[in-house]
PDB file of N, CA and C in Angstrom:
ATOM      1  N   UNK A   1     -51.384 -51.098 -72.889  1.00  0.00           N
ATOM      2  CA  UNK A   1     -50.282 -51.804 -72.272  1.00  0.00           C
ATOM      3  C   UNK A   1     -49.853 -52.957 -73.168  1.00  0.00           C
ATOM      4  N   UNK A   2     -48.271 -53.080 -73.441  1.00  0.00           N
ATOM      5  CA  UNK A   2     -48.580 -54.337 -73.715  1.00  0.00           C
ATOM      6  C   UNK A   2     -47.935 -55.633 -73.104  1.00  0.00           C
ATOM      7  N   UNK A   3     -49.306 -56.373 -73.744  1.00  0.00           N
ATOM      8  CA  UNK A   3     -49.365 -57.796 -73.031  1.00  0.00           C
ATOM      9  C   UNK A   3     -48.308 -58.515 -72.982  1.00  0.00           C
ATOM     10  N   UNK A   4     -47.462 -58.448 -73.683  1.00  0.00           N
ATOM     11  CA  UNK A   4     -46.470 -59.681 -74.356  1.00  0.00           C
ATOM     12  C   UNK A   4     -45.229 -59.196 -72.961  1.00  0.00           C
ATOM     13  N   UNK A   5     -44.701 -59.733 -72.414  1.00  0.00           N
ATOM     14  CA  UNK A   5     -43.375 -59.198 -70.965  1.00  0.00           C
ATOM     15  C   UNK A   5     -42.426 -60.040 -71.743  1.00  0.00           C
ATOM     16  N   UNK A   6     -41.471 -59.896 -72.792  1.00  0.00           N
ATOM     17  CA  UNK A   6     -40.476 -60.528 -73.049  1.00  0.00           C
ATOM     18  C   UNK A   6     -39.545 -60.717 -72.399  1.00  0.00           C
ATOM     19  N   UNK A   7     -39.131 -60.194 -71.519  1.00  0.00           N
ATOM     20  CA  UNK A   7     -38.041 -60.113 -70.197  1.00  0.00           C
ATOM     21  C   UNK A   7     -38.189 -60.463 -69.269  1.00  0.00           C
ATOM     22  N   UNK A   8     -37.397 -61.694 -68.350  1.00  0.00           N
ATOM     23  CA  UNK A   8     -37.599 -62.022 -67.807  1.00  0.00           C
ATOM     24  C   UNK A   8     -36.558 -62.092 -66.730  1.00  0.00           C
ATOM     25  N   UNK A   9     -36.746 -61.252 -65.125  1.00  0.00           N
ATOM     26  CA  UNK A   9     -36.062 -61.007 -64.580  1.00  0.00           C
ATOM     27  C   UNK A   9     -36.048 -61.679 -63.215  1.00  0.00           C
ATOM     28  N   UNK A  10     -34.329 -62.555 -63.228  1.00  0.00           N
ATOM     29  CA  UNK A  10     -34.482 -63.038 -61.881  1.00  0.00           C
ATOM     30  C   UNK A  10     -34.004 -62.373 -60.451  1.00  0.00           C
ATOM     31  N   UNK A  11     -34.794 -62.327 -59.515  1.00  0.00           N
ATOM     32  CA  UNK A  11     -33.922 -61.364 -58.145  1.00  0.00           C
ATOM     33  C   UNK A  11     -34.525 -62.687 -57.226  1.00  0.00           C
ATOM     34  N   UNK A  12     -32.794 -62.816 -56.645  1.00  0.00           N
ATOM     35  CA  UNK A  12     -32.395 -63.204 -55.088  1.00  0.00           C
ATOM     36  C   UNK A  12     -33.066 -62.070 -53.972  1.00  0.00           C
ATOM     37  N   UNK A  13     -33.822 -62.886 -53.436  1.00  0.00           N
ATOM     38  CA  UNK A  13     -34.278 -61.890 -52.315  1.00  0.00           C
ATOM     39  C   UNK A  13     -33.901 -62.560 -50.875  1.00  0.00           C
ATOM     40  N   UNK A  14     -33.313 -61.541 -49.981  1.00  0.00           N
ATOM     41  CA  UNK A  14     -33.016 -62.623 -48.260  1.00  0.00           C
ATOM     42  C   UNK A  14     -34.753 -62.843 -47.819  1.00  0.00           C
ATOM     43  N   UNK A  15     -34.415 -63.431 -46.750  1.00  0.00           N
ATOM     44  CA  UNK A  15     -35.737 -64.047 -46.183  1.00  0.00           C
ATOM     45  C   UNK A  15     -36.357 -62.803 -45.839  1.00  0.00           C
ATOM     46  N   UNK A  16     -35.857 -61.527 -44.991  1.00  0.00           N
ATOM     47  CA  UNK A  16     -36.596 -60.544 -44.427  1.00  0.00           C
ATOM     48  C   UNK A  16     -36.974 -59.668 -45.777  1.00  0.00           C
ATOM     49  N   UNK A  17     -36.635 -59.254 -46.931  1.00  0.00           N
ATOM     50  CA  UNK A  17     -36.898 -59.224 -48.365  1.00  0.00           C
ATOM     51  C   UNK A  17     -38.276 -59.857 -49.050  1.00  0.00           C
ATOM     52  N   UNK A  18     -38.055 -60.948 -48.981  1.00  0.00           N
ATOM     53  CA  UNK A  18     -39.322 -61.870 -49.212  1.00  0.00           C
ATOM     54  C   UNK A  18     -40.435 -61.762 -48.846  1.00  0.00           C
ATOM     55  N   UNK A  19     -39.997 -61.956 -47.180  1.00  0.00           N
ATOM     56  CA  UNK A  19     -41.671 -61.462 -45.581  1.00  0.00           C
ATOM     57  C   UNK A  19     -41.946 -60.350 -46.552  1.00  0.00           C
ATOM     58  N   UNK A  20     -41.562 -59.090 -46.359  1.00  0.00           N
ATOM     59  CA  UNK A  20     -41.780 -57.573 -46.009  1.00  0.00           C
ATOM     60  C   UNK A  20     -42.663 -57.637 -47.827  1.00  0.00           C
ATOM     61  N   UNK A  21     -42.090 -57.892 -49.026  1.00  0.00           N
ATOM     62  CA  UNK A  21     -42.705 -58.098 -50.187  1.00  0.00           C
ATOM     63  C   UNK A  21     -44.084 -58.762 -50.059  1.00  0.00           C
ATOM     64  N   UNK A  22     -43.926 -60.197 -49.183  1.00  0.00           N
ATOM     65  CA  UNK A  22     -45.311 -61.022 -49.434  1.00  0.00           C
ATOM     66  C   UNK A  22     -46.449 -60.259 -48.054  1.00  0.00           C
ATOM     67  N   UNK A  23     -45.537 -60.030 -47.431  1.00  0.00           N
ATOM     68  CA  UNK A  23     -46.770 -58.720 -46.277  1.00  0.00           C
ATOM     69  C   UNK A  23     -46.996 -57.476 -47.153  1.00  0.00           C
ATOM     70  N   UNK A  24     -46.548 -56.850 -48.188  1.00  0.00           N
ATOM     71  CA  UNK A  24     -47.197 -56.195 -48.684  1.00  0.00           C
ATOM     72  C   UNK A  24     -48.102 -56.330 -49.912  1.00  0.00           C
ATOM     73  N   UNK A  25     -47.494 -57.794 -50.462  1.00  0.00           N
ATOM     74  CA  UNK A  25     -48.938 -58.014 -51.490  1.00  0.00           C
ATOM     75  C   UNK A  25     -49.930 -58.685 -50.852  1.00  0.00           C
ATOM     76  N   UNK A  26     -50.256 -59.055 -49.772  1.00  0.00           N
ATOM     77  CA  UNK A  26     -51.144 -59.535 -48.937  1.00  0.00           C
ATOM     78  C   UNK A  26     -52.073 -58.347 -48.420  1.00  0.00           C
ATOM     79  N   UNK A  27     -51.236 -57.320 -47.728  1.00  0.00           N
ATOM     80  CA  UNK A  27     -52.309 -56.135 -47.420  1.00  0.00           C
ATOM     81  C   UNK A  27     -52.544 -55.580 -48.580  1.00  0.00           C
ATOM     82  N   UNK A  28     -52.043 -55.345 -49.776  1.00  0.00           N
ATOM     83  CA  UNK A  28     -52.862 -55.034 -50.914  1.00  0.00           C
ATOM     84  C   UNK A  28     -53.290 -55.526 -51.637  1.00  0.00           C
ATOM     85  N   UNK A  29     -53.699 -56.931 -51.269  1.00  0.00           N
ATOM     86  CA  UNK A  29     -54.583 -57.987 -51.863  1.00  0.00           C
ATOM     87  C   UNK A  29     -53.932 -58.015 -53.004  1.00  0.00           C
ATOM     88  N   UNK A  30     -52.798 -58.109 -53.608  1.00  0.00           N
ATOM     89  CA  UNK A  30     -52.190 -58.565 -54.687  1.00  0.00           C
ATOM     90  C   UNK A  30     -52.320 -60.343 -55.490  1.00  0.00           C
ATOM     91  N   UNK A  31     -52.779 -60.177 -56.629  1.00  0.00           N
ATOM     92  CA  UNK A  31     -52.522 -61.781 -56.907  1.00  0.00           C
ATOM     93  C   UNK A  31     -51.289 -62.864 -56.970  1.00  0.00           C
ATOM     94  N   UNK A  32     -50.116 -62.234 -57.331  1.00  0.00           N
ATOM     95  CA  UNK A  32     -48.947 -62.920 -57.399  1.00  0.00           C
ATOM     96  C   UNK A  32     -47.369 -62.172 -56.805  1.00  0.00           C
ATOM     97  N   UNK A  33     -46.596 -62.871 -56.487  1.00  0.00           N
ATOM     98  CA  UNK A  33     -45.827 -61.822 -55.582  1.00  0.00           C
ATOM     99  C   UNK A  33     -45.119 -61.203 -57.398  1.00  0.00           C
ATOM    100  N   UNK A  34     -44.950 -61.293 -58.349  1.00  0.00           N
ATOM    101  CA  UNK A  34     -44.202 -61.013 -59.278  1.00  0.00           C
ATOM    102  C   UNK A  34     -45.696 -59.387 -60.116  1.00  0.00           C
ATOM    103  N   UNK A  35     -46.866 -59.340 -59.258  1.00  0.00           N
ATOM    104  CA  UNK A  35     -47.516 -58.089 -59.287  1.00  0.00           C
ATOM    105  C   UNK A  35     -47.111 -57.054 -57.996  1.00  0.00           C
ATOM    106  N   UNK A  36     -47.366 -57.567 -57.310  1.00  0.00           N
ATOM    107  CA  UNK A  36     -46.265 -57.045 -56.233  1.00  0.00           C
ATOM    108  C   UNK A  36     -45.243 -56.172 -56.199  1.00  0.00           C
ATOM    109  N   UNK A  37     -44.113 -57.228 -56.788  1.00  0.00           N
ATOM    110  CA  UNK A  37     -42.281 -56.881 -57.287  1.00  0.00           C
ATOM    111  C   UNK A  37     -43.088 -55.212 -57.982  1.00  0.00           C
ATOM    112  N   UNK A  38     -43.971 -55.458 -59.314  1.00  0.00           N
ATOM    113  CA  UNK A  38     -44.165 -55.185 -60.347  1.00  0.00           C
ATOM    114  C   UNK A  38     -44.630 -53.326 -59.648  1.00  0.00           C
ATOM    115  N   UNK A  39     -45.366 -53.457 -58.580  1.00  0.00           N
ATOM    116  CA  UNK A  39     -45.847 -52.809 -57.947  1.00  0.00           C
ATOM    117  C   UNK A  39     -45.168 -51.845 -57.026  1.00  0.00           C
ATOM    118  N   UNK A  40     -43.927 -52.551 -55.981  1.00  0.00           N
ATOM    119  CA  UNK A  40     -42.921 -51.767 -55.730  1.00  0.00           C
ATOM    120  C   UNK A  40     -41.771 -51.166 -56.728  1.00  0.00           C
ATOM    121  N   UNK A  41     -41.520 -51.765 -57.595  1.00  0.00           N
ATOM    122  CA  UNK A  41     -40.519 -51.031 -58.859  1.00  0.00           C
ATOM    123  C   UNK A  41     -41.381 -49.536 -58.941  1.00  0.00           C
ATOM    124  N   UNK A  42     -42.846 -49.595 -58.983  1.00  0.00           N
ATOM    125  CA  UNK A  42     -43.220 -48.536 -59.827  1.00  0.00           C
ATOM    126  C   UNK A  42     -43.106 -47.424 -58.775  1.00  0.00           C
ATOM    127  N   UNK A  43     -43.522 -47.966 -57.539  1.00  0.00           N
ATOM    128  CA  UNK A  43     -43.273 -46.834 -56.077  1.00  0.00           C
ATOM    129  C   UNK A  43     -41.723 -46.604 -56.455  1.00  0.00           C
ATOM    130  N   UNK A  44     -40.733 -47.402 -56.419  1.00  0.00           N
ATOM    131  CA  UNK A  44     -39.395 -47.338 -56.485  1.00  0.00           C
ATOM    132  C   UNK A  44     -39.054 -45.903 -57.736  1.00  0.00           C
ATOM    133  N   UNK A  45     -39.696 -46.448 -58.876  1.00  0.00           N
ATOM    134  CA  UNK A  45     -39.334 -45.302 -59.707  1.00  0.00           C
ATOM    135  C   UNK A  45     -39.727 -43.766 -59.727  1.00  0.00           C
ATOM    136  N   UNK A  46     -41.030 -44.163 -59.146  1.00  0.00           N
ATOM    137  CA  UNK A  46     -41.808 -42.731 -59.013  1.00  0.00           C
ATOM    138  C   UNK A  46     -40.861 -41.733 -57.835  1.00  0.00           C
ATOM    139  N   UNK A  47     -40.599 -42.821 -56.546  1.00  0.00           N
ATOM    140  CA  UNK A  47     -39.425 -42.223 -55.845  1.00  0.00           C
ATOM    141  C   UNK A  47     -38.156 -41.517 -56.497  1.00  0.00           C
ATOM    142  N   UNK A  48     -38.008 -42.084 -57.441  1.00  0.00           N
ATOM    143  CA  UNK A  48     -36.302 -41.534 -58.123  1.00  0.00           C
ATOM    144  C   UNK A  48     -36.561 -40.188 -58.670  1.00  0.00           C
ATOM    145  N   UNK A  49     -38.228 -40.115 -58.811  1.00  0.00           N
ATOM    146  CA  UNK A  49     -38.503 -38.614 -59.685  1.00  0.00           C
ATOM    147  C   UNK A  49     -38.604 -38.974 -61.093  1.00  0.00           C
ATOM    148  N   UNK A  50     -38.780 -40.434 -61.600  1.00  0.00           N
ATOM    149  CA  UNK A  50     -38.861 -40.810 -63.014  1.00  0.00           C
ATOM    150  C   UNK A  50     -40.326 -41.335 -63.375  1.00  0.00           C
ATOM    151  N   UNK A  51     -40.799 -40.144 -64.111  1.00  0.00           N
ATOM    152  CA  UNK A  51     -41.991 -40.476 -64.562  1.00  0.00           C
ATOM    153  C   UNK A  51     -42.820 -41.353 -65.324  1.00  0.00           C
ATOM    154  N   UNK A  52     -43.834 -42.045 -65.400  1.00  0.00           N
ATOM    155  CA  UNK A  52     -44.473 -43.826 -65.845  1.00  0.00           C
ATOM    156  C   UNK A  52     -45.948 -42.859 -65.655  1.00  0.00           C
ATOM    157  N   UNK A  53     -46.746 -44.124 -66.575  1.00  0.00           N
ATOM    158  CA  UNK A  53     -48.304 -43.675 -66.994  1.00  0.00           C
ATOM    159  C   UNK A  53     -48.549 -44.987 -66.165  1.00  0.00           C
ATOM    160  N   UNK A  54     -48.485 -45.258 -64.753  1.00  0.00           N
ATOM    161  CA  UNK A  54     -48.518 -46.155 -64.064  1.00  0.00           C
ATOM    162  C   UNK A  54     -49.871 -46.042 -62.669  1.00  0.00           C
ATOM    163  N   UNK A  55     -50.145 -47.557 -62.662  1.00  0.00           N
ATOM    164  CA  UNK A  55     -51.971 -47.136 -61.665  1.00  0.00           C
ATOM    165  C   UNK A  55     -52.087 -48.373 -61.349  1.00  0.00           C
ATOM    166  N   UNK A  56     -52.848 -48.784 -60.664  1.00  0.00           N
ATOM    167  CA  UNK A  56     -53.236 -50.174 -60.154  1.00  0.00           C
ATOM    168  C   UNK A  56     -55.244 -49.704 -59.191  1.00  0.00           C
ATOM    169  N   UNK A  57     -55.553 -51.080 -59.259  1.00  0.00           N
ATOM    170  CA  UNK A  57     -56.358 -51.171 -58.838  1.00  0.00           C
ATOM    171  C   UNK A  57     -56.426 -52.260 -57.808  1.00  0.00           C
ATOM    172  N   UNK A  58     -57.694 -52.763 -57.248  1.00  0.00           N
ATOM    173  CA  UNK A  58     -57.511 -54.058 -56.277  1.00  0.00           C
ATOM    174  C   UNK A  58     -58.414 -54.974 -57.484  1.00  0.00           C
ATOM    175  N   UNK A  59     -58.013 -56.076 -57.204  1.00  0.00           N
ATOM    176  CA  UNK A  59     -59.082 -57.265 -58.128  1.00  0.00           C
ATOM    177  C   UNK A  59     -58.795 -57.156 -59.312  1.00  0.00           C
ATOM    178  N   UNK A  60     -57.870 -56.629 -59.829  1.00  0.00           N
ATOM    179  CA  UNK A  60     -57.320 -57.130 -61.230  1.00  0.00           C
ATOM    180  C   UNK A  60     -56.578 -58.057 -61.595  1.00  0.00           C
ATOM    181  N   UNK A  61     -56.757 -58.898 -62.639  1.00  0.00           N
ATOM    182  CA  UNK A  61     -55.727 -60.119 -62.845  1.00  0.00           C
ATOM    183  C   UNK A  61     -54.646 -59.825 -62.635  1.00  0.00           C
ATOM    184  N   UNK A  62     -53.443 -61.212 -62.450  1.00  0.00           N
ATOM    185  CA  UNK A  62     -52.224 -60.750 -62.766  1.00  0.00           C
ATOM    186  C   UNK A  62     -51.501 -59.843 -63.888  1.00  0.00           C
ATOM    187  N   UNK A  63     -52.046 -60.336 -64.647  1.00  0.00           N
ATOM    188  CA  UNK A  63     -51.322 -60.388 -65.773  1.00  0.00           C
ATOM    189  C   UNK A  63     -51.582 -58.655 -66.231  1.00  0.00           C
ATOM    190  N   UNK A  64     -52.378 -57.844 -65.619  1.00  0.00           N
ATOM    191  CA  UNK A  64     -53.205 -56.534 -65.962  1.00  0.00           C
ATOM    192  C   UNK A  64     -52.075 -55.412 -65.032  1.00  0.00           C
ATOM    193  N   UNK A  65     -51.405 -56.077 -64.160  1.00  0.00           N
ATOM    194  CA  UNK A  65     -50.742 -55.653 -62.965  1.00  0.00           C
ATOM    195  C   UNK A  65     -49.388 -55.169 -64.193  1.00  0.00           C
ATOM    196  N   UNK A  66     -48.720 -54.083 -64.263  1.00  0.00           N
ATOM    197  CA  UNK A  66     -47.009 -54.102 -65.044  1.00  0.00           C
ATOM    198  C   UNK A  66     -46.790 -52.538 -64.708  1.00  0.00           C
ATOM    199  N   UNK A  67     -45.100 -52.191 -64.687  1.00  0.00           N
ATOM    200  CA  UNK A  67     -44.471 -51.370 -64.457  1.00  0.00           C
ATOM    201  C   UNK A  67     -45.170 -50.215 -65.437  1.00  0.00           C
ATOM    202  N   UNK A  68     -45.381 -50.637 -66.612  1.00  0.00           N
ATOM    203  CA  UNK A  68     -45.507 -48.944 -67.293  1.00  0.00           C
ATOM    204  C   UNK A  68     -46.955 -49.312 -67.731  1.00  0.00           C
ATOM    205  N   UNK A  69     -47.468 -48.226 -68.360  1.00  0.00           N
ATOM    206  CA  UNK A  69     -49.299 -47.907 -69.022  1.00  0.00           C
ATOM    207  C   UNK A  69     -50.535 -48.620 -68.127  1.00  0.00           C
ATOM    208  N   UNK A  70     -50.180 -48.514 -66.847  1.00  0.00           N
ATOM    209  CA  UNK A  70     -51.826 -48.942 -66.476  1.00  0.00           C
ATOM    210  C   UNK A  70     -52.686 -48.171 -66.183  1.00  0.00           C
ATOM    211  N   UNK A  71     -52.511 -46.512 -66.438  1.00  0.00           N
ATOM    212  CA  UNK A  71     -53.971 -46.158 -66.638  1.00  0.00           C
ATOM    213  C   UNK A  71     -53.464 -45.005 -65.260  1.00  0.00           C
ATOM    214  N   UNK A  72     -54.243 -43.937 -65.214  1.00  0.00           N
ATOM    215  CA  UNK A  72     -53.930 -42.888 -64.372  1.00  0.00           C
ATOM    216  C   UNK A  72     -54.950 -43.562 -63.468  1.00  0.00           C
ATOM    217  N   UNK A  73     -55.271 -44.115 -62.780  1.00  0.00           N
ATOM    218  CA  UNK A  73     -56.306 -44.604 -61.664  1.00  0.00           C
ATOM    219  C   UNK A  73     -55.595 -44.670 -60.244  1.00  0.00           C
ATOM    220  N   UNK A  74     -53.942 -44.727 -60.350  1.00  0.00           N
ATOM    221  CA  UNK A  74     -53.541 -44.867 -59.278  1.00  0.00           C
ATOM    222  C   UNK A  74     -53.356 -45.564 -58.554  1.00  0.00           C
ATOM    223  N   UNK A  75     -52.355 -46.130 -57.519  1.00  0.00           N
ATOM    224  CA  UNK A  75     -52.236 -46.996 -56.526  1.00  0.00           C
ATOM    225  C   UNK A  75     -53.813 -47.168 -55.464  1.00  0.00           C
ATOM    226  N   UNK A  76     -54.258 -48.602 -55.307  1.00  0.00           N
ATOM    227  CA  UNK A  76     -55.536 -48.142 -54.353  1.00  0.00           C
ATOM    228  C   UNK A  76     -54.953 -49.132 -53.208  1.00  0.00           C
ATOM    229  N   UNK A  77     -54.620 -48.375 -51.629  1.00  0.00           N
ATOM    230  CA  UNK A  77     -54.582 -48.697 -51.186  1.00  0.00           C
ATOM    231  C   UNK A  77     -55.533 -50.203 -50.213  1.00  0.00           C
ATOM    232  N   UNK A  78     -54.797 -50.867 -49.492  1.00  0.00           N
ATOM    233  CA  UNK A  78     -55.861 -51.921 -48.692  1.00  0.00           C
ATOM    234  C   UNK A  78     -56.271 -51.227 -47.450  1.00  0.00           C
ATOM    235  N   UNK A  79     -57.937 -51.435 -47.769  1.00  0.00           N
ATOM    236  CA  UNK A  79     -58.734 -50.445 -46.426  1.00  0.00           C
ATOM    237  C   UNK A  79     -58.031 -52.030 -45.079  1.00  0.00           C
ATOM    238  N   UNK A  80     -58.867 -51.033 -43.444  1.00  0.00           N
ATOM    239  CA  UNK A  80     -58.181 -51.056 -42.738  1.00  0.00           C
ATOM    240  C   UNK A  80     -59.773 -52.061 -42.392  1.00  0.00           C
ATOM    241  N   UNK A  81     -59.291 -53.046 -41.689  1.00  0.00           N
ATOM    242  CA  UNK A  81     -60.566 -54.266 -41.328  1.00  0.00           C
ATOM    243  C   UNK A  81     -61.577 -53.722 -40.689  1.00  0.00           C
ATOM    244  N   UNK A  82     -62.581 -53.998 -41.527  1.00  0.00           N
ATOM    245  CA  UNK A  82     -64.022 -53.524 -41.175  1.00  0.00           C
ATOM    246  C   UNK A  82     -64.085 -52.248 -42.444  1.00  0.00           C
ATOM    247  N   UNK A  83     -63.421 -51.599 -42.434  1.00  0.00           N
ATOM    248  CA  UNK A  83     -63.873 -50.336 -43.211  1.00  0.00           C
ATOM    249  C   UNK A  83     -64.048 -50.624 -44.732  1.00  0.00           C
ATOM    250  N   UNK A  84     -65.641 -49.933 -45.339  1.00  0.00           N
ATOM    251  CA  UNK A  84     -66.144 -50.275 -46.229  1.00  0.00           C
ATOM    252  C   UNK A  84     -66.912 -51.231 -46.493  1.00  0.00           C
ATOM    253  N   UNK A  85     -67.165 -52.178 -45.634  1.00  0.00           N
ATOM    254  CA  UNK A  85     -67.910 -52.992 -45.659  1.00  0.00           C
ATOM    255  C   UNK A  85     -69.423 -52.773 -44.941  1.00  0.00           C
ATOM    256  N   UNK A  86     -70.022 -53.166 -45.492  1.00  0.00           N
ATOM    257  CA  UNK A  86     -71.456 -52.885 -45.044  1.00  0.00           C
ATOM    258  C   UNK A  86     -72.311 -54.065 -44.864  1.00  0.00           C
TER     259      UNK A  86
END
């Protein structure tokens, strides 16, 4: 991947935009809402039928989080409270 994000993109989001983004990097334990953004683009693209070498994990830095090369590992969803824990 690389490290360096030379581009830097600003989006206006409405308030119900914002909620629905920061409720979903919250249930997927995301570190920053801009891994997040980073995170729905890639659902967004995969939707269009446009293919990315794109994956995520939980507990990875920000900065490890980006639209293209993270690794075939896949989206990992946030388990449901209580589950997995022992």
């Amino acid at each position: 991947m690389n490290d360096l994000r030379a581009e830097r993109l600003q989006v206006m989001l409405s308030p119900e935009e914002l909620a629905a983004t920061d409720d979903f990097r919250f249930k997927h334990r995301m570190p920053t809402r801009a891994a997040a953004v980073r995170e729905l683009l890639k659902f967004g693209l995969a939707a269009a039928g446009i293919e990315t070498e794109l994956g995520s994990s939980a507990g990875v830095k920000s900065s490890e989080y980006g639209v293209f090369g993270r690794g075939p590992a896949g989206h990992t969803p946030a388990k449901a409270d209580g589950e997995g824990t022992e």
